[in-house]
N, C-alpha and C. Protein backbone atom coordinates (compact mmCIF):
# COMPACT_ATOMS: atom_id res chain seq x y z
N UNK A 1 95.11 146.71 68.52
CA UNK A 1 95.09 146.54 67.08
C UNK A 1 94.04 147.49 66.51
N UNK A 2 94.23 148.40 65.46
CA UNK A 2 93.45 149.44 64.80
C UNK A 2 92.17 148.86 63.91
N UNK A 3 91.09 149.22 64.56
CA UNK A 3 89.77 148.62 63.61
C UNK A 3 89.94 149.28 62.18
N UNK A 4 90.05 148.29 60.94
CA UNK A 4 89.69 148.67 59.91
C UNK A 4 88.69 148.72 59.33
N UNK A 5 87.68 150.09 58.68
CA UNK A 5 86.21 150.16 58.23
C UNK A 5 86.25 149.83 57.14
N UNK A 6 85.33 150.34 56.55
CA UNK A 6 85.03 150.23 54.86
C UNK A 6 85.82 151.00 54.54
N UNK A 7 85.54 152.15 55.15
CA UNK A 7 86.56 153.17 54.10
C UNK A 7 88.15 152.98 53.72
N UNK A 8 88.69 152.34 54.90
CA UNK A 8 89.86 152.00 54.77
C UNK A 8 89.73 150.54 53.96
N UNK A 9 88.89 149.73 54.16
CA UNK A 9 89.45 148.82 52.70
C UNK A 9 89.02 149.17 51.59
N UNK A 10 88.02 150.45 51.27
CA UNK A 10 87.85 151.18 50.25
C UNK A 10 89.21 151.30 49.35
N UNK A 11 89.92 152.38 50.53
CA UNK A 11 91.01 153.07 50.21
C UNK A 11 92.25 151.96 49.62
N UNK A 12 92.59 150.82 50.30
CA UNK A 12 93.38 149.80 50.20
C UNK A 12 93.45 148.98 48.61
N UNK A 13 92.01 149.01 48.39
CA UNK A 13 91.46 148.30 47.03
C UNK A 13 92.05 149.00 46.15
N UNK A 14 91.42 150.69 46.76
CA UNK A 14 92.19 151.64 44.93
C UNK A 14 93.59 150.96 45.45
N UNK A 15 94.31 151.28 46.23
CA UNK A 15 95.75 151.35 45.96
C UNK A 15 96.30 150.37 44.87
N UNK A 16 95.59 148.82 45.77
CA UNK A 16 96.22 147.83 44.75
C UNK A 16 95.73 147.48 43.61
N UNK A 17 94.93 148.56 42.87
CA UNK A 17 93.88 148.28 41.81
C UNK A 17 95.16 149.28 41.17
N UNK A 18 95.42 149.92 41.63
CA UNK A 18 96.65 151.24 40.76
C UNK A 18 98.12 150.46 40.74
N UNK A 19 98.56 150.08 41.93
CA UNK A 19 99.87 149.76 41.92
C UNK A 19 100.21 148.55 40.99
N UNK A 20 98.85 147.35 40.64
CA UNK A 20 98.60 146.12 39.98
C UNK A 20 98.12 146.39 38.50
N UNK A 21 97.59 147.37 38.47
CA UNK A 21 96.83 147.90 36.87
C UNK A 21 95.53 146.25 37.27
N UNK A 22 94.45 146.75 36.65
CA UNK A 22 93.15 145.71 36.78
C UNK A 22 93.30 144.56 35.87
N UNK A 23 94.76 144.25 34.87
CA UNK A 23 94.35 143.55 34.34
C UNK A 23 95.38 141.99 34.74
N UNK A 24 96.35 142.69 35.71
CA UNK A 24 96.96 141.48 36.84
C UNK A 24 96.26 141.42 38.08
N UNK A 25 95.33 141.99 38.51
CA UNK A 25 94.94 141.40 39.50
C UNK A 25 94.16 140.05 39.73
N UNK A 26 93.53 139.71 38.74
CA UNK A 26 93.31 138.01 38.85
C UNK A 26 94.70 137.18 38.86
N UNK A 27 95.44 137.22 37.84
CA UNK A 27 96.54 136.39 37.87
C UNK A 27 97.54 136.80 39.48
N UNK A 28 97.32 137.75 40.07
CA UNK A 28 97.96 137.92 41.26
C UNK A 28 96.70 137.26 42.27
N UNK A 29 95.87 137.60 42.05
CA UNK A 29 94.71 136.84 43.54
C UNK A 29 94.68 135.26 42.96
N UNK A 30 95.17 134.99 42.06
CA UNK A 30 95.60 132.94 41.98
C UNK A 30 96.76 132.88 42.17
N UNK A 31 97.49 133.30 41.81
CA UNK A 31 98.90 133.37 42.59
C UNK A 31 98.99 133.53 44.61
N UNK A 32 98.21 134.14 44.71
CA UNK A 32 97.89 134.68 46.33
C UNK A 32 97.24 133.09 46.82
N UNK A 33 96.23 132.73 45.93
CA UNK A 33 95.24 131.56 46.65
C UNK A 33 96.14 130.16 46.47
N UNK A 34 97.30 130.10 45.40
CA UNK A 34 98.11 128.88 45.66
C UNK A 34 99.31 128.71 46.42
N UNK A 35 99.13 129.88 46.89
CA UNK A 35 100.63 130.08 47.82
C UNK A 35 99.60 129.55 49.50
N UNK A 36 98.64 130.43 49.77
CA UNK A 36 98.04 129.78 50.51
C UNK A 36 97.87 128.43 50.92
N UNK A 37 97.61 127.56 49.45
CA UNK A 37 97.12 126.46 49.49
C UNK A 37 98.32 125.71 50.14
N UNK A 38 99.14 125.99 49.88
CA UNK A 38 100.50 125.23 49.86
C UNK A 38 100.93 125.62 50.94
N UNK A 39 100.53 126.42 51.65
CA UNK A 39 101.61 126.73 52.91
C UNK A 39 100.22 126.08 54.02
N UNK A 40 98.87 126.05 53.98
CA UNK A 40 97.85 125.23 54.77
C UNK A 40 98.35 124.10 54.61
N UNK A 41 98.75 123.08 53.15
CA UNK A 41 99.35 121.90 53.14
C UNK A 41 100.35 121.48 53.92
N UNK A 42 101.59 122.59 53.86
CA UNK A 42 102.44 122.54 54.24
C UNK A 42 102.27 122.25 56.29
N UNK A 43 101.68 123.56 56.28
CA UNK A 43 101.33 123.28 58.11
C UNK A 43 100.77 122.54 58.53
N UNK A 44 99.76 122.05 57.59
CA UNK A 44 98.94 120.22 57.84
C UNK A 44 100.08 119.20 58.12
N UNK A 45 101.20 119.22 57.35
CA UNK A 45 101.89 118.61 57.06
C UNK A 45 102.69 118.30 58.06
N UNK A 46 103.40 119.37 58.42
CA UNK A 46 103.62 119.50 59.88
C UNK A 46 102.97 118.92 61.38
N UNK A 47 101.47 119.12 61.36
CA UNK A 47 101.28 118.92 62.17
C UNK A 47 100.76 117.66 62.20
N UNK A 48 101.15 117.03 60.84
CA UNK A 48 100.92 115.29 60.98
C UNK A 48 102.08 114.56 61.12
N UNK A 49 103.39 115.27 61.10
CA UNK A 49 104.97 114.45 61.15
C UNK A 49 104.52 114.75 63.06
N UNK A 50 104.28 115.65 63.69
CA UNK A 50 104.41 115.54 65.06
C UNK A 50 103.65 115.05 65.76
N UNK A 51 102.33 114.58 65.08
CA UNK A 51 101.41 113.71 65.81
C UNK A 51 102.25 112.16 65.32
N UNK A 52 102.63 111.86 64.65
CA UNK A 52 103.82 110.39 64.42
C UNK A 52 104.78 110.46 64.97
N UNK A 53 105.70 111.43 65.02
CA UNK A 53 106.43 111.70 65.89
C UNK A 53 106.28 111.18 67.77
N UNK A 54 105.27 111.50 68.48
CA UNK A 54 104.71 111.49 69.16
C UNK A 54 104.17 110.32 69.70
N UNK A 55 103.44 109.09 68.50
CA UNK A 55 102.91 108.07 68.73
C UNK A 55 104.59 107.50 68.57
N UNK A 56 104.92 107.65 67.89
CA UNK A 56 106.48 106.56 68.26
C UNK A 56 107.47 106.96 69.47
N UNK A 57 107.38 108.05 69.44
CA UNK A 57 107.85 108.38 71.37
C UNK A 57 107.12 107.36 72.14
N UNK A 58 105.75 107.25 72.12
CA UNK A 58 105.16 106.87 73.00
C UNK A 58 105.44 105.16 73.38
N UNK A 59 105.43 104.88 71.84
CA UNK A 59 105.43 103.48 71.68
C UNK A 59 107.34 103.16 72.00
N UNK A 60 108.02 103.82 71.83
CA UNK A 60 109.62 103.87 72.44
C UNK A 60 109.80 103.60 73.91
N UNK A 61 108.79 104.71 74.26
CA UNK A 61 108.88 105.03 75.86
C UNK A 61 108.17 103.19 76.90
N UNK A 62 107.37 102.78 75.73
CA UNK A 62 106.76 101.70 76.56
C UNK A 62 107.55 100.79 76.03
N UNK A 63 108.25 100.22 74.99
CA UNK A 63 109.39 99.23 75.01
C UNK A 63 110.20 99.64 75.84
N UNK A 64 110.81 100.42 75.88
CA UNK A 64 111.98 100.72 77.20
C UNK A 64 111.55 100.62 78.23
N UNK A 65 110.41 100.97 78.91
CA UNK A 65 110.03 100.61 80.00
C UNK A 65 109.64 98.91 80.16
N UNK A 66 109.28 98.35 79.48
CA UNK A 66 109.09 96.63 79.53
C UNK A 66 110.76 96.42 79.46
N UNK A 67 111.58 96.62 78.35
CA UNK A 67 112.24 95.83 78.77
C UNK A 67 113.53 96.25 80.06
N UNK A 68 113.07 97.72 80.53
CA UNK A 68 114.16 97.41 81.94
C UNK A 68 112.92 96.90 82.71
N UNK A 69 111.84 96.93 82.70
CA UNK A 69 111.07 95.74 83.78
C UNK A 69 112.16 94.50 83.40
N UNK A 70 112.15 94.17 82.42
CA UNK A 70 112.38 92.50 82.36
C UNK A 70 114.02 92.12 83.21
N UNK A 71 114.92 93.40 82.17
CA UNK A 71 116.06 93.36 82.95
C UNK A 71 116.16 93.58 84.68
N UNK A 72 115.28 94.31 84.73
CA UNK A 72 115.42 94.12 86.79
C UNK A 72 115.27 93.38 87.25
N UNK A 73 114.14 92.32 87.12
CA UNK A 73 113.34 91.13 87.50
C UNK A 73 114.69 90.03 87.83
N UNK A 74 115.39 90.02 86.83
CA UNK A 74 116.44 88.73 87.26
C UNK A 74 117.05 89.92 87.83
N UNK A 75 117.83 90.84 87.84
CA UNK A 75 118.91 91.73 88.33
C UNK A 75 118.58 91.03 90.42
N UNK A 76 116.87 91.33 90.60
CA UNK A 76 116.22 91.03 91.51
C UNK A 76 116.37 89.90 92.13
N UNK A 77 116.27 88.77 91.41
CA UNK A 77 115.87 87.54 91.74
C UNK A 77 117.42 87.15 92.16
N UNK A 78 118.25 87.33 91.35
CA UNK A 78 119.79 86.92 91.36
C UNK A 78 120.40 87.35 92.77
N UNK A 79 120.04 88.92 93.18
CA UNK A 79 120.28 89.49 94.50
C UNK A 79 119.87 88.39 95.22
N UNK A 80 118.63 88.17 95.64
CA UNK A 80 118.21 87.32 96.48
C UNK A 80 118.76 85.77 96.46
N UNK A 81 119.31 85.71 95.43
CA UNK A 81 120.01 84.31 95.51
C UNK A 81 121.21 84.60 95.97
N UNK A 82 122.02 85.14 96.13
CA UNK A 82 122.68 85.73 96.89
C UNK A 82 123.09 85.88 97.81
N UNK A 83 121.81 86.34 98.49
CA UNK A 83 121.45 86.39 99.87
C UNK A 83 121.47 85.21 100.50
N UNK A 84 120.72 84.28 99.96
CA UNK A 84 120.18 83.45 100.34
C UNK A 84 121.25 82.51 100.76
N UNK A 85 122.26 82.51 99.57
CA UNK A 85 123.47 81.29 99.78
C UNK A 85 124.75 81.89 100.88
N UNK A 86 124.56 83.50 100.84
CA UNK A 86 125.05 83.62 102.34
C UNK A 86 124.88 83.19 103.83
N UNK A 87 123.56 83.20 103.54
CA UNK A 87 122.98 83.04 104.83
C UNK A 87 122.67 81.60 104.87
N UNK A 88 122.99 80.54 104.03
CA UNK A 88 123.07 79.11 104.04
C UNK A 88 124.28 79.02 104.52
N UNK A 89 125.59 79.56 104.22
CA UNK A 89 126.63 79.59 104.42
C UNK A 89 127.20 79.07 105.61
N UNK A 90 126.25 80.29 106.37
CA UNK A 90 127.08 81.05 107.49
C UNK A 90 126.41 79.73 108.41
């Protein structure tokens, strides 16, 4: 990436001091600072739907896991009864 000096943001300033005329360049550097604002909001924003996102995965992932615990437990117990009345059987 090319180091930029003074001189080159010297040079940069006239340009947009000419291409803007001096008497839009405030109303363009608040225009510049609310577009900013709004797109930092915006990526805040973002990165607070995926931290929720995230806590409800989590909290998904541990109901589903309790309840196939619960569903195995008899799936379990029932096998063994099963068993058991075979081998009374026999």
């Amino acid at each position: 990436m090319p180091n930029i000096g003074a001189t080159e943001l010297i040079i940069i300033a006239v340009v947009i001091v000419v291409l803007f005329g001096a008497t839009k360049l405030p109303t363009f550097a608040r225009s510049v600072g609310r577009s900013m604002r709004i797109f930092k909001s915006e990526a805040k924003g973002l990165q607070d739907d995926d931290e929720a996102d995230d806590k409800d995965r989590t909290t998904d992932d541990a109901t589903t896991a309790a309840k196939e615990e619960l569903t195995e437990k008899p799936r379990a117990a029932a096998a063994e009864d099963v068993t058991e009345r075979r081998q009374a059987g026999s």
